[in-house]
Protein backbone atom coordinates (compact mmCIF):
# COMPACT_ATOMS: atom_id res chain seq x y z
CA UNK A 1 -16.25 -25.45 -16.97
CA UNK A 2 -12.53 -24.24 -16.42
CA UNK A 3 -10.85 -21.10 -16.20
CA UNK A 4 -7.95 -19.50 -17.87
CA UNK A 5 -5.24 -17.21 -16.48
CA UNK A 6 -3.45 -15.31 -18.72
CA UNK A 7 -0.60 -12.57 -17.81
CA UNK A 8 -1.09 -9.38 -20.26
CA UNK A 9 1.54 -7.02 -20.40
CA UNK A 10 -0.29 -3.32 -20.50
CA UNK A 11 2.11 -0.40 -21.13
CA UNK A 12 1.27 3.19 -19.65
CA UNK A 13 1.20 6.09 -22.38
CA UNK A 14 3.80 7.40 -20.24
CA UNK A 15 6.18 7.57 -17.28
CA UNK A 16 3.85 10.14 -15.51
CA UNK A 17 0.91 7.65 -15.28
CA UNK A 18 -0.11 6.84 -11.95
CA UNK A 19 0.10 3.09 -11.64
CA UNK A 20 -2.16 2.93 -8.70
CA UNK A 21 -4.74 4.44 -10.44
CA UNK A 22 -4.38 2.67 -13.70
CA UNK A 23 -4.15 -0.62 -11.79
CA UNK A 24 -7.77 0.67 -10.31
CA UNK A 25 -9.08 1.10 -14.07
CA UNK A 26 -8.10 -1.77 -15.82
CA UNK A 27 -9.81 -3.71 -12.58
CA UNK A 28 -12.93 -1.45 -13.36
CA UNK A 29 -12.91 -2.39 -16.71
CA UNK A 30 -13.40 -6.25 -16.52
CA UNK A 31 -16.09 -7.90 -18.47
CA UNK A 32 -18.01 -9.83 -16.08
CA UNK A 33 -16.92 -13.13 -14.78
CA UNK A 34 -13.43 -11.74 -14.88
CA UNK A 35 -10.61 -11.58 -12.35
CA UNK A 36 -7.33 -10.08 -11.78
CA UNK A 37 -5.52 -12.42 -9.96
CA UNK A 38 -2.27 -9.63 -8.94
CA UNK A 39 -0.27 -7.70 -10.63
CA UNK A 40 3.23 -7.71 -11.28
CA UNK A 41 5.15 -4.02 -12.96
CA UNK A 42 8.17 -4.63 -14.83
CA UNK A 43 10.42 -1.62 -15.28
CA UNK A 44 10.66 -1.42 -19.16
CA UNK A 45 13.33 1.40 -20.13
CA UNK A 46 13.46 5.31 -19.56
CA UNK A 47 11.43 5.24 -16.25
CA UNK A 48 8.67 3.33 -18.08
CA UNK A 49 7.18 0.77 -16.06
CA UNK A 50 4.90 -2.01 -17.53
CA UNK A 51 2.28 -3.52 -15.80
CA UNK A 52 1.50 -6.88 -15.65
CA UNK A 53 -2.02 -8.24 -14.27
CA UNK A 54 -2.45 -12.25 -14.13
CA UNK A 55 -6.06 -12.38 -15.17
CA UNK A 56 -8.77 -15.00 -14.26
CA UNK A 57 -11.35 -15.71 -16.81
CA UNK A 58 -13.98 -18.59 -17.48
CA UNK A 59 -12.85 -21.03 -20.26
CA UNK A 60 -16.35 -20.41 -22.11
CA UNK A 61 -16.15 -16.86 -22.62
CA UNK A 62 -14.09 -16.75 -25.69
CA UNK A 63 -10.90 -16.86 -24.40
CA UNK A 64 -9.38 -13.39 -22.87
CA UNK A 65 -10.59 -11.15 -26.12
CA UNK A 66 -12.52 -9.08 -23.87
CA UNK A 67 -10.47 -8.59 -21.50
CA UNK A 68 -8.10 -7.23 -23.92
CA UNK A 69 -10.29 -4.96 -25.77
CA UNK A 70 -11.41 -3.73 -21.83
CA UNK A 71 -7.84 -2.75 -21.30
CA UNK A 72 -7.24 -1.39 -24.33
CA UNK A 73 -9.82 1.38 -24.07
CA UNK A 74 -8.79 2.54 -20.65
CA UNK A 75 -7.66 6.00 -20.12
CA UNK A 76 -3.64 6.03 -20.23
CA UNK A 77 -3.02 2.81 -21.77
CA UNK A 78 -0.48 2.61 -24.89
CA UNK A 79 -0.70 -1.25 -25.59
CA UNK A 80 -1.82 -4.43 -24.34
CA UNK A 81 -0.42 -7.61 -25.24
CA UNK A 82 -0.80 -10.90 -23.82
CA UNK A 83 1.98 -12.64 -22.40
CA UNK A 84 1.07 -15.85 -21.01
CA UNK A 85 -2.25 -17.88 -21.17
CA UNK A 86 -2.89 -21.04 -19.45
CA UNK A 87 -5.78 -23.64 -18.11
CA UNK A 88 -6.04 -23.81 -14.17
């Protein structure tokens, strides 16, 4: 069995979200077997910053579906929108 890593690009609702704290939630909000392998933030426009979590997930789950869907119903976030995926 292998694993993926995929980068996903999650954009805050707004400038005022904490990014600590959203980092936190979308790293309570894993399905299991899943890993955040670092983050990255990438400063998008008008104080916005993006941030951008390198996720570890087993190649037999489905791919990084519900990891997406996890991130997309945390408090704060706007979008999420994978960026990279890869075998390791």
């Amino acid at each position: 069995m292998g694993k993926v890593a995929a980068k996903i690009k999650v954009m805050p609702q707004s400038p005022e979200i904490d990014l600590d704290e959203l980092q936190e939630r979308l790293e309570d909000s894993l399905p299991e077997g899943a890993k955040i392998n670092g983050f990255e933030r990438d400063e998008v426009a008008f104080g916005l910053v993006a941030l951008l979590p390198t996720v570890i997930v087993p190649d037999d789950t489905g791919g990084t579906e519900a990891v997406e869907e996890g991130f997309s119903n945390v408090e704060g976030v706007e979008s999420v929108e994978v960026e990279n995926v890869g075998r390791i």
